[in-house]
C-alpha atoms as a PDB file:
ATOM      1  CA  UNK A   1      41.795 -54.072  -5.764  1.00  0.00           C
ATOM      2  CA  UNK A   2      40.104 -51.402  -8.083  1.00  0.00           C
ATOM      3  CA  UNK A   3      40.929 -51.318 -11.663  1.00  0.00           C
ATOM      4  CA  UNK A   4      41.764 -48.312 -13.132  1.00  0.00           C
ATOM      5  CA  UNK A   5      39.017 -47.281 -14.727  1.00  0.00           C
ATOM      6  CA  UNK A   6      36.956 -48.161 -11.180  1.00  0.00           C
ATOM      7  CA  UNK A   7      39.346 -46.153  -9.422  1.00  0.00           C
ATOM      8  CA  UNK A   8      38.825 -42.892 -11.543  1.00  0.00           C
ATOM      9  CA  UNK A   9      35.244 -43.272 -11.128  1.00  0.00           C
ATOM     10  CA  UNK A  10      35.505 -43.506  -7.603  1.00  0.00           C
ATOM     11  CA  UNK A  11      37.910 -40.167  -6.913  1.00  0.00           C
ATOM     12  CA  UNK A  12      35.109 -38.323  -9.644  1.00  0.00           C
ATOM     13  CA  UNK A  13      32.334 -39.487  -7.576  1.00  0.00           C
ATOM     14  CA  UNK A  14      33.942 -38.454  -4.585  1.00  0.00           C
ATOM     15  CA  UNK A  15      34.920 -35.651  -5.611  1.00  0.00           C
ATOM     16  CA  UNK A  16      31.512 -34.180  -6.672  1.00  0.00           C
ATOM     17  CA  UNK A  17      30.325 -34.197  -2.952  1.00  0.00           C
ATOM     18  CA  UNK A  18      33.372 -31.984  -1.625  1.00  0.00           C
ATOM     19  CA  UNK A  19      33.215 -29.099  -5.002  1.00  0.00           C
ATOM     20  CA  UNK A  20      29.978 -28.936  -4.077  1.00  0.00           C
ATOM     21  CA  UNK A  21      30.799 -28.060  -0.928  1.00  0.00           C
ATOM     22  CA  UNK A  22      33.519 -25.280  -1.733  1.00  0.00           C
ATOM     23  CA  UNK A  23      31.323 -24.061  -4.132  1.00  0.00           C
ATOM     24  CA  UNK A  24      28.002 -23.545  -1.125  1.00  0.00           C
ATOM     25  CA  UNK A  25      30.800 -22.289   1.123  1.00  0.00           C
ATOM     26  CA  UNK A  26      31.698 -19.623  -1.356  1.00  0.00           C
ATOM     27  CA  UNK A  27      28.313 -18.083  -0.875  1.00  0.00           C
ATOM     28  CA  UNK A  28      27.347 -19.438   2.870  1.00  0.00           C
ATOM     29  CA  UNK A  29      27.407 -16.681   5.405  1.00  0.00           C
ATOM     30  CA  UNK A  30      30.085 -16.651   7.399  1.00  0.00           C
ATOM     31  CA  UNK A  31      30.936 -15.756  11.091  1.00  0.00           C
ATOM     32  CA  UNK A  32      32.786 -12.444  10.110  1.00  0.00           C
ATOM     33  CA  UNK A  33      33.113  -9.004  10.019  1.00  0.00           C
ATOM     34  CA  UNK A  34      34.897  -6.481   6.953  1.00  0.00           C
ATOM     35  CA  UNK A  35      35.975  -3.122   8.343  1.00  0.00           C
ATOM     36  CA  UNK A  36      37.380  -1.052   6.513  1.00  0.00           C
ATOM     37  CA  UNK A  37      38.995   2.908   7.516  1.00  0.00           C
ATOM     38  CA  UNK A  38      35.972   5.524   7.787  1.00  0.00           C
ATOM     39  CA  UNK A  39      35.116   8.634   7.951  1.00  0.00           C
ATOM     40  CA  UNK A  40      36.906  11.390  10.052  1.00  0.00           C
ATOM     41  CA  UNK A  41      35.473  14.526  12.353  1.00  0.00           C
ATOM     42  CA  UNK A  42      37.171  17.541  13.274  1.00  0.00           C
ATOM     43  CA  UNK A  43      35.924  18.215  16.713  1.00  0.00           C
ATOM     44  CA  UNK A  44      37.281  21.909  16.783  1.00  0.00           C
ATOM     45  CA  UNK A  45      35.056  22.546  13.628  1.00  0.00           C
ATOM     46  CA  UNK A  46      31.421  21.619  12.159  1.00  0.00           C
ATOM     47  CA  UNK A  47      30.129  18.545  11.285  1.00  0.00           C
ATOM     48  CA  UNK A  48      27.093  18.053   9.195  1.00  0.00           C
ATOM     49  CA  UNK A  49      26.606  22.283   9.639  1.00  0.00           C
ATOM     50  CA  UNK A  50      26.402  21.670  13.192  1.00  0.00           C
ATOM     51  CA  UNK A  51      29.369  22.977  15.526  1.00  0.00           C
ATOM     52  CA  UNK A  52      30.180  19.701  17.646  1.00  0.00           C
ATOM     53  CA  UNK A  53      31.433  21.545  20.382  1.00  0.00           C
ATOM     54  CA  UNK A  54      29.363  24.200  21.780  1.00  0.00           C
ATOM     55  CA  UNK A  55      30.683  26.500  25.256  1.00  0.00           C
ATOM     56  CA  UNK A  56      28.194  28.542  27.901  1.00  0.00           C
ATOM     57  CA  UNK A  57      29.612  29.858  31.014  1.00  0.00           C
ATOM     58  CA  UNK A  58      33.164  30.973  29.697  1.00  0.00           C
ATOM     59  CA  UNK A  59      34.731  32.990  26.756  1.00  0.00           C
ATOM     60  CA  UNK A  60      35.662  30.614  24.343  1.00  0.00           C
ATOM     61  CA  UNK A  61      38.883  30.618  21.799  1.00  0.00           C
ATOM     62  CA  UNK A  62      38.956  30.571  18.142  1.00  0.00           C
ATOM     63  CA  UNK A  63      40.918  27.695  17.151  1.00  0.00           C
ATOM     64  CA  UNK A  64      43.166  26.838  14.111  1.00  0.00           C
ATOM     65  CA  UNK A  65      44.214  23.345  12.846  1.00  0.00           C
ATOM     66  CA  UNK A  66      42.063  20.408  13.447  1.00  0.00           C
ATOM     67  CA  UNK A  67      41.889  17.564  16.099  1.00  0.00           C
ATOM     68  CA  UNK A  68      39.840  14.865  13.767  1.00  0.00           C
ATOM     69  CA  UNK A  69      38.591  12.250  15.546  1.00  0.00           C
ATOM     70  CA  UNK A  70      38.652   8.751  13.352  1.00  0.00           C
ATOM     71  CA  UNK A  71      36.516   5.539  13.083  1.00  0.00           C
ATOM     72  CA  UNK A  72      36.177   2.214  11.180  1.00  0.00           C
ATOM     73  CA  UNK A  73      33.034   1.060   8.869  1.00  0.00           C
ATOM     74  CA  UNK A  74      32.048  -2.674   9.741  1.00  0.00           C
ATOM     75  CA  UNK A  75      30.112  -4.651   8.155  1.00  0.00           C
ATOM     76  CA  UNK A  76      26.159  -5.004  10.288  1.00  0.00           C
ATOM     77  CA  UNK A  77      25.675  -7.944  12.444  1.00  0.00           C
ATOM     78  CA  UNK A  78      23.294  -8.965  10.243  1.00  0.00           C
ATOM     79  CA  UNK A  79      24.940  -8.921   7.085  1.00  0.00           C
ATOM     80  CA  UNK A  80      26.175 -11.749   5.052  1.00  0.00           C
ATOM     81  CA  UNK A  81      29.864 -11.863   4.463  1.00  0.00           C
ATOM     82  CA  UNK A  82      31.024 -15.107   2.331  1.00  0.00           C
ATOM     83  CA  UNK A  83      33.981 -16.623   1.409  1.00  0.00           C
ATOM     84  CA  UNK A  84      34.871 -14.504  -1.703  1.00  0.00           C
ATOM     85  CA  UNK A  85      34.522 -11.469   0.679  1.00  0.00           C
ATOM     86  CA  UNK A  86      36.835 -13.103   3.419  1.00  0.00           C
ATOM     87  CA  UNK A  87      39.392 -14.122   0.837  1.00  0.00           C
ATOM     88  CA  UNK A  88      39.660 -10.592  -1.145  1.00  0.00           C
ATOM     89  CA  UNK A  89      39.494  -8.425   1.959  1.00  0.00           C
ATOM     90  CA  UNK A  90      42.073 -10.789   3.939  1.00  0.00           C
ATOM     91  CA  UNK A  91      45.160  -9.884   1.668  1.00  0.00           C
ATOM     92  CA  UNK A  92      44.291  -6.425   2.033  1.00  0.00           C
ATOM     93  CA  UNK A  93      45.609  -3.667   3.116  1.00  0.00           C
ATOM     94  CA  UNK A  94      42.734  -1.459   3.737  1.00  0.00           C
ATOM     95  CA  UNK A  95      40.383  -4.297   5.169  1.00  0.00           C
ATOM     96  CA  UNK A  96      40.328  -6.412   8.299  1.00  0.00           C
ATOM     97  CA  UNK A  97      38.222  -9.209   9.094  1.00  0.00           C
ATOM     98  CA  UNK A  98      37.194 -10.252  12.247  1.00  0.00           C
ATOM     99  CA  UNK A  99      35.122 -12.696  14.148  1.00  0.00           C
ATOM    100  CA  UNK A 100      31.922 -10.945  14.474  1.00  0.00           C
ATOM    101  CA  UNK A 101      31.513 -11.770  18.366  1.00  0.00           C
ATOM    102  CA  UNK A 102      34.554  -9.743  18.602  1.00  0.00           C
ATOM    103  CA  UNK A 103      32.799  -6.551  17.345  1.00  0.00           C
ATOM    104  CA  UNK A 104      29.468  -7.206  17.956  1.00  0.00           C
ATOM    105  CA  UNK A 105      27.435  -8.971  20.990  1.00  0.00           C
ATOM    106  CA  UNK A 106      26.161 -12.428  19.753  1.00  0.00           C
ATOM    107  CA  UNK A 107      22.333 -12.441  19.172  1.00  0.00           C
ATOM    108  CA  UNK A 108      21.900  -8.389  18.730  1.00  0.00           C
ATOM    109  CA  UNK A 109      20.237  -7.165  16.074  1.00  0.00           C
ATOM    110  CA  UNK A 110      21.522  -4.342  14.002  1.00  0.00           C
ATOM    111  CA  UNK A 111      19.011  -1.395  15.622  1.00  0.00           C
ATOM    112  CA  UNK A 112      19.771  -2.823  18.981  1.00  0.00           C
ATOM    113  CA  UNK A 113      23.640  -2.528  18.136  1.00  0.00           C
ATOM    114  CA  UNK A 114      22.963   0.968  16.935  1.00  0.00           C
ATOM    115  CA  UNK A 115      21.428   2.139  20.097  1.00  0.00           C
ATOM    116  CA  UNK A 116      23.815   0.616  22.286  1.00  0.00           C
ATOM    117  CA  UNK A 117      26.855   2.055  20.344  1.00  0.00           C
ATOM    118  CA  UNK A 118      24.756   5.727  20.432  1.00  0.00           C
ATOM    119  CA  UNK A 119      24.409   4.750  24.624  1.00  0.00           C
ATOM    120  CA  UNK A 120      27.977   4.304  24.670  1.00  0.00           C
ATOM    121  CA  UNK A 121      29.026   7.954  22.862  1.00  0.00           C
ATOM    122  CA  UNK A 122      26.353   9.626  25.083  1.00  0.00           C
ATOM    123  CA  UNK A 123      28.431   8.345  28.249  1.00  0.00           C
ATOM    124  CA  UNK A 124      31.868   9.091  26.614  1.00  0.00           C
ATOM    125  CA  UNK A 125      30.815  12.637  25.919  1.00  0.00           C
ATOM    126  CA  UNK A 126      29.771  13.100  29.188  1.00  0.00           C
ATOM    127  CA  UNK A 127      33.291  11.454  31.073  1.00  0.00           C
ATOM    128  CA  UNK A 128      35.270  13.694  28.487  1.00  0.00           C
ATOM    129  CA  UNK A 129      33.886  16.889  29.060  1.00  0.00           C
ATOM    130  CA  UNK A 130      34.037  16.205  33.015  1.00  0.00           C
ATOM    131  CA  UNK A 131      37.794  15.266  32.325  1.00  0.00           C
ATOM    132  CA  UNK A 132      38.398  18.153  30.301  1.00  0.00           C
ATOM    133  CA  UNK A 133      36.420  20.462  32.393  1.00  0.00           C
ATOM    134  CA  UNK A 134      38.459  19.050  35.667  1.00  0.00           C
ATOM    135  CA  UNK A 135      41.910  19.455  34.029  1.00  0.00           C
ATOM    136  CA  UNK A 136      41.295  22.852  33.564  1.00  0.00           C
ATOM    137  CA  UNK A 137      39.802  23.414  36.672  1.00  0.00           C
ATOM    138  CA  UNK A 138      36.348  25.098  35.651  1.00  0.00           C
ATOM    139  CA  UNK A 139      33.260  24.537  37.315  1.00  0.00           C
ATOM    140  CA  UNK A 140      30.788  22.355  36.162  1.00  0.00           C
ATOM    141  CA  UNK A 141      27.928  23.895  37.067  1.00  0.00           C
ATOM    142  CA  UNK A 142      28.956  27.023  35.548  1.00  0.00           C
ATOM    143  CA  UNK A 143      30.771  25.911  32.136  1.00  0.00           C
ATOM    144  CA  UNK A 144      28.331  24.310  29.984  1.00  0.00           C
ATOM    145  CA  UNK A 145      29.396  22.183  27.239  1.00  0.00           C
ATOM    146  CA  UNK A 146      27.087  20.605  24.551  1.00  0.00           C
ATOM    147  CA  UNK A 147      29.173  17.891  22.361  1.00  0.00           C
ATOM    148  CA  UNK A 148      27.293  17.300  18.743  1.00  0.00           C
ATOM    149  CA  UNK A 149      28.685  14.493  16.252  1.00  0.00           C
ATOM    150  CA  UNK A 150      25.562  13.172  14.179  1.00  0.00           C
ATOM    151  CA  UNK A 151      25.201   9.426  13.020  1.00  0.00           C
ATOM    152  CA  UNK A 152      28.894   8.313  14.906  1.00  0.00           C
ATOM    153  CA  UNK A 153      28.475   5.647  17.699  1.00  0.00           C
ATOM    154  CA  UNK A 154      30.759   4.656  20.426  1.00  0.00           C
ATOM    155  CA  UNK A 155      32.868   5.829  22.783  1.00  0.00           C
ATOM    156  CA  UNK A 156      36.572   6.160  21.281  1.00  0.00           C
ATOM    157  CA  UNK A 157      36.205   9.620  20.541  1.00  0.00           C
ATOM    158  CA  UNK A 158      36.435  10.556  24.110  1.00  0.00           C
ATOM    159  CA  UNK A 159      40.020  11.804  24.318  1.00  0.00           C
ATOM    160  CA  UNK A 160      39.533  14.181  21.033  1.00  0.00           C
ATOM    161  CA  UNK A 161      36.192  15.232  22.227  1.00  0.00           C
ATOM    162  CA  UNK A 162      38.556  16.074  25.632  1.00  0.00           C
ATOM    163  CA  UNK A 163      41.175  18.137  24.012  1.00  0.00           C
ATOM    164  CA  UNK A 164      39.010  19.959  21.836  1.00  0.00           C
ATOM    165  CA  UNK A 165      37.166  21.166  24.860  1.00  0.00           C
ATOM    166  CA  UNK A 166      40.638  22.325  26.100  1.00  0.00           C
ATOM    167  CA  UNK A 167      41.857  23.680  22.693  1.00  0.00           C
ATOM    168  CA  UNK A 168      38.349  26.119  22.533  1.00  0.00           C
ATOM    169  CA  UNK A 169      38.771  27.032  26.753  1.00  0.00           C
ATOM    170  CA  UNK A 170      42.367  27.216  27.394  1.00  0.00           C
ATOM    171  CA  UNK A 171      44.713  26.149  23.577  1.00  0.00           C
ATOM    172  CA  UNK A 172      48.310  25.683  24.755  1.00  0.00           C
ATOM    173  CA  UNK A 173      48.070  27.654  27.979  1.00  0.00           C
ATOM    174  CA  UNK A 174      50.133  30.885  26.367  1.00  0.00           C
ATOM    175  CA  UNK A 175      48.099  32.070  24.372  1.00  0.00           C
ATOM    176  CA  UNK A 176      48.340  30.189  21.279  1.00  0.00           C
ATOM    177  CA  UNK A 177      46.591  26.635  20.060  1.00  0.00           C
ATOM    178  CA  UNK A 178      46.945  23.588  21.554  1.00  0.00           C
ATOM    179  CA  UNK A 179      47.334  21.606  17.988  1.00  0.00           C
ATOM    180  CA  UNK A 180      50.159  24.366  17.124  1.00  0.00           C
ATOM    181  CA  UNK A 181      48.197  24.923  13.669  1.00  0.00           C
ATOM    182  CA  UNK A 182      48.810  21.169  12.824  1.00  0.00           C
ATOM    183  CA  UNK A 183      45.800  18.661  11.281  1.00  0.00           C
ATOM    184  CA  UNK A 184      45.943  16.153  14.468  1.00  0.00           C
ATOM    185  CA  UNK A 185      43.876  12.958  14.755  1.00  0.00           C
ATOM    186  CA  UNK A 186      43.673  10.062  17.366  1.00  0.00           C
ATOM    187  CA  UNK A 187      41.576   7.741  19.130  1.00  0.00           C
ATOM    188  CA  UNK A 188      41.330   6.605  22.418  1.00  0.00           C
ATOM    189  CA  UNK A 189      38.394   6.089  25.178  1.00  0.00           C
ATOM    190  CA  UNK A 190      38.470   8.803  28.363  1.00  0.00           C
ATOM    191  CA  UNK A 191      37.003   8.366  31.503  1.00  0.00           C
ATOM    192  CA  UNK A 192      36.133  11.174  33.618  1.00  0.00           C
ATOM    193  CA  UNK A 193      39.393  11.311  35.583  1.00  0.00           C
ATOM    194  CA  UNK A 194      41.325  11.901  32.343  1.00  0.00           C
ATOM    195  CA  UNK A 195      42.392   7.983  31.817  1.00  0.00           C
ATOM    196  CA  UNK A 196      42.652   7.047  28.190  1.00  0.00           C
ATOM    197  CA  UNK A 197      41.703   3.629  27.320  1.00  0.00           C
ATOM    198  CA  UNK A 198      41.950   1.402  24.402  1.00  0.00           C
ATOM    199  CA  UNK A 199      39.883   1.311  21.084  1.00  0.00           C
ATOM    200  CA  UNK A 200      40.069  -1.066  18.332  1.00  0.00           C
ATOM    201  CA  UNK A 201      40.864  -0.862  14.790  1.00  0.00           C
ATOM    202  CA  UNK A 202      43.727   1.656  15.397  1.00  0.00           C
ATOM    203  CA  UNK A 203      45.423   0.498  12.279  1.00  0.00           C
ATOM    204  CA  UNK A 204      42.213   1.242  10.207  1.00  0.00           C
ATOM    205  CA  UNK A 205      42.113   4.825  11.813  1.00  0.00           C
ATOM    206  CA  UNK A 206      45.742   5.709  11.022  1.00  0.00           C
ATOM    207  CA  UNK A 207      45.092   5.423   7.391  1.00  0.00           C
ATOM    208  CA  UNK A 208      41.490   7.171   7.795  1.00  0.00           C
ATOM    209  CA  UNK A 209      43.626  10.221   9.790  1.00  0.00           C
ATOM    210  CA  UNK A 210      46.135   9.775   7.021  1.00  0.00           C
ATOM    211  CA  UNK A 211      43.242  10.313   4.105  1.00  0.00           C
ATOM    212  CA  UNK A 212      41.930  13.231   5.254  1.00  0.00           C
ATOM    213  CA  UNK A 213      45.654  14.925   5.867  1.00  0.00           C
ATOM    214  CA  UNK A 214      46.280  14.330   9.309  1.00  0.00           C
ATOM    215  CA  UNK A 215      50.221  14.474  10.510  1.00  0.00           C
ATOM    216  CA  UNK A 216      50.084  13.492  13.531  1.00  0.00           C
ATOM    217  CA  UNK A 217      48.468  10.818  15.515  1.00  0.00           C
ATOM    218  CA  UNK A 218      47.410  10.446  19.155  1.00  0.00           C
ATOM    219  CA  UNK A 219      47.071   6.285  20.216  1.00  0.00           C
ATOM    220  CA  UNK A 220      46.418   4.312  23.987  1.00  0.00           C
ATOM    221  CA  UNK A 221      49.750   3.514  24.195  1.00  0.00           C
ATOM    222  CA  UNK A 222      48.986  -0.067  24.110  1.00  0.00           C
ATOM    223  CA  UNK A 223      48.253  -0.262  20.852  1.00  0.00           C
ATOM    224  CA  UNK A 224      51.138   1.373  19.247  1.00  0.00           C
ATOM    225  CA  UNK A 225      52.043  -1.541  17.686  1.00  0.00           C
ATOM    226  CA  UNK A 226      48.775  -1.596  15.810  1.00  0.00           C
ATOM    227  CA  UNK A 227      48.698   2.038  14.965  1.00  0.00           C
ATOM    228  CA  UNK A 228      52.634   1.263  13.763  1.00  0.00           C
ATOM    229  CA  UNK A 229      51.346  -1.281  11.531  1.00  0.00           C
ATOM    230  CA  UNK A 230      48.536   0.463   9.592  1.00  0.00           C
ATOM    231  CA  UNK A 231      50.429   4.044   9.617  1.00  0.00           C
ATOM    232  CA  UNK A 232      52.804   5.409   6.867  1.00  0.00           C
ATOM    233  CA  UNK A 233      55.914   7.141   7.591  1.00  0.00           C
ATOM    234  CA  UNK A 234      54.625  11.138   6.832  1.00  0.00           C
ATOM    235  CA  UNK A 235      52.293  10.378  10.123  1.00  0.00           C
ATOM    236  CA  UNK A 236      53.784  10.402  13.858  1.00  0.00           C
ATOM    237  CA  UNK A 237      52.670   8.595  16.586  1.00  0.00           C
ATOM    238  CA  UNK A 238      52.235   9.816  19.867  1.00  0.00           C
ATOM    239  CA  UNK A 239      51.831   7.203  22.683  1.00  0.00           C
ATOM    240  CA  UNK A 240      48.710   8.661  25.056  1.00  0.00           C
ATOM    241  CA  UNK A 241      47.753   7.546  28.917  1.00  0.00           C
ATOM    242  CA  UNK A 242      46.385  10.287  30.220  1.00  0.00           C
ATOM    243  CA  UNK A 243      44.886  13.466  29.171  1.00  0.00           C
ATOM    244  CA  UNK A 244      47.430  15.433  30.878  1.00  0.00           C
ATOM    245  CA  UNK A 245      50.129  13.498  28.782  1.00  0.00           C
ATOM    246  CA  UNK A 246      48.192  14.277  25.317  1.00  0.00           C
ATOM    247  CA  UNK A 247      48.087  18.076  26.736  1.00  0.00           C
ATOM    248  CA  UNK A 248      51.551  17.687  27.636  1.00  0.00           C
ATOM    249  CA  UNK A 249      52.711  16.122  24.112  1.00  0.00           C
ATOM    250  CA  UNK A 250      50.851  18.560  22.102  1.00  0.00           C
ATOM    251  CA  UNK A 251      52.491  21.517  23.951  1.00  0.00           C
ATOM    252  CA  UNK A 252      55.991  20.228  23.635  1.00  0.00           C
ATOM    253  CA  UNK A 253      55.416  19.120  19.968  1.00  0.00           C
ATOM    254  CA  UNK A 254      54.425  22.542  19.293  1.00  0.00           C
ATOM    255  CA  UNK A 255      57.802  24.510  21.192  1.00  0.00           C
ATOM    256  CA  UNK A 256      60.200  21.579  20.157  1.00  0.00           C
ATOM    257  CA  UNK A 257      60.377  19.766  23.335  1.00  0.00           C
ATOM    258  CA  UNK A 258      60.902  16.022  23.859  1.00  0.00           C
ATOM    259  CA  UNK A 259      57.653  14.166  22.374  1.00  0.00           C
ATOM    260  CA  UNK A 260      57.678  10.323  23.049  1.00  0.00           C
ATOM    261  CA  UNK A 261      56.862   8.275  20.233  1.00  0.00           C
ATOM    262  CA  UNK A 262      55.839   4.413  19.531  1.00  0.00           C
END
């Protein structure tokens, strides 16, 4: 049996070995992403001087209130997050952290993520002006649209990029405009029959939309649960499927009609 003195030698020896191991994990790189909310667009208006929706081929409305698209900042595939960055952003708020696989394909580099997140909004502009333009029953060939939004990537802007092209064409169908005035955001992929699919980091973009004085907030309704968790109570939620629905929803929020809600 060790003596006393043995056995306190043995735990300090041991126990060299495993602080020095906390203490290389605390600056190791690990398998992990921070995001955090980011910025916001109003697709109705200009960003970076440039309008980011531009009409040929039919008069076009002037439009009040906003319909802001949102996103999330992340962390590059190639950056190092470590364990002190993990551990303050994981009680927080404001942050998330993820598994990087889950946001990024393994093995891509950050300029190869760049260009296939830029692939990926050139496609979504595309589906959501043919959704838009096919909702309000305007020909293609005549109605030209041009969407502009500089240095964002992706496709979950599709369903704002969607309404706004109905807001400048068409606003509420009576005249008036479809966001009633109001600052709306929302997120949500469109494909070109007007389906709205899911995004991620819906609780991020709630407090983004929140931020930059959004009231109201259009999610996939499959992820009101996330938008419920990351939203205060001065924002409502509106539960999306379709782009008729979000059409629908804005029009009824605007004359008092029934509005669901997550």
């Amino acid at each position: 049996m060790l003596s006393r003195l043995t056995r306190t030698r043995a735990l300090l020896l041991s126990a060299l070995p495993v602080a020095a191991l906390l203490a290389a994990a605390g600056f190791a790189p690990l398998p992990y992403v921070i995001a955090q909310p980011g910025d916001t667009a109003d697709v109705l208006g200009e960003h970076k001087g440039t309008p980011v929706i531009s009409i040929a081929g039919a008069p076009v409305r002037e439009t009040a209130g906003a319909l802001r698209m949102t996103t999330i900042f992340a962390t590059g595939p190639e950056a190092d997050v470590d364990l002190g960055d993990v551990t303050d952003s994981w009680f927080r708020t404001d942050r998330a952290v993820l598994p990087r696989d889950s946001v990024y394909p393994a093995g891509q580099s950050t300029k190869e993520v760049a260009e296939h997140n830029l692939a990926d909004m050139v496609e979504s502009q595309h589906d959501a002006t043919r959704a838009a333009l096919s909702y309000l029953g305007e020909d293609p060939e005549k109605v030209k649209v041009t969407l502009r939004l500089a240095d964002v990537g992706g496709p979950s802007a599709g369903l704002l990029f969607s309404l706004g092209i109905v807001d400048k064409l068409d606003g509420n169908g009576s005249g008036g405009d479809l966001t009633g005035g109001r600052n709306v955001a929302g997120t949500g992929t469109i494909t070109a029959d007007g389906e709205i699919g899911a995004v991620g980091g819906v609780a991020l973009k709630t407090q983004a939309a929140e931020r930059d004085g959004a009231t109201v907030f259009l999610v996939p309704k499959g992820e009101c649960a996330d938008a419920e968790a990351g939203a205060a109570d001065g924002l409502r939620l509106i539960p999306v499927t379709t782009l008729k629905g979000a059409v629908d929803s804005l029009r009824a929020l605007d004359e008092g009609g029934k509005v669901p809600s997550c």
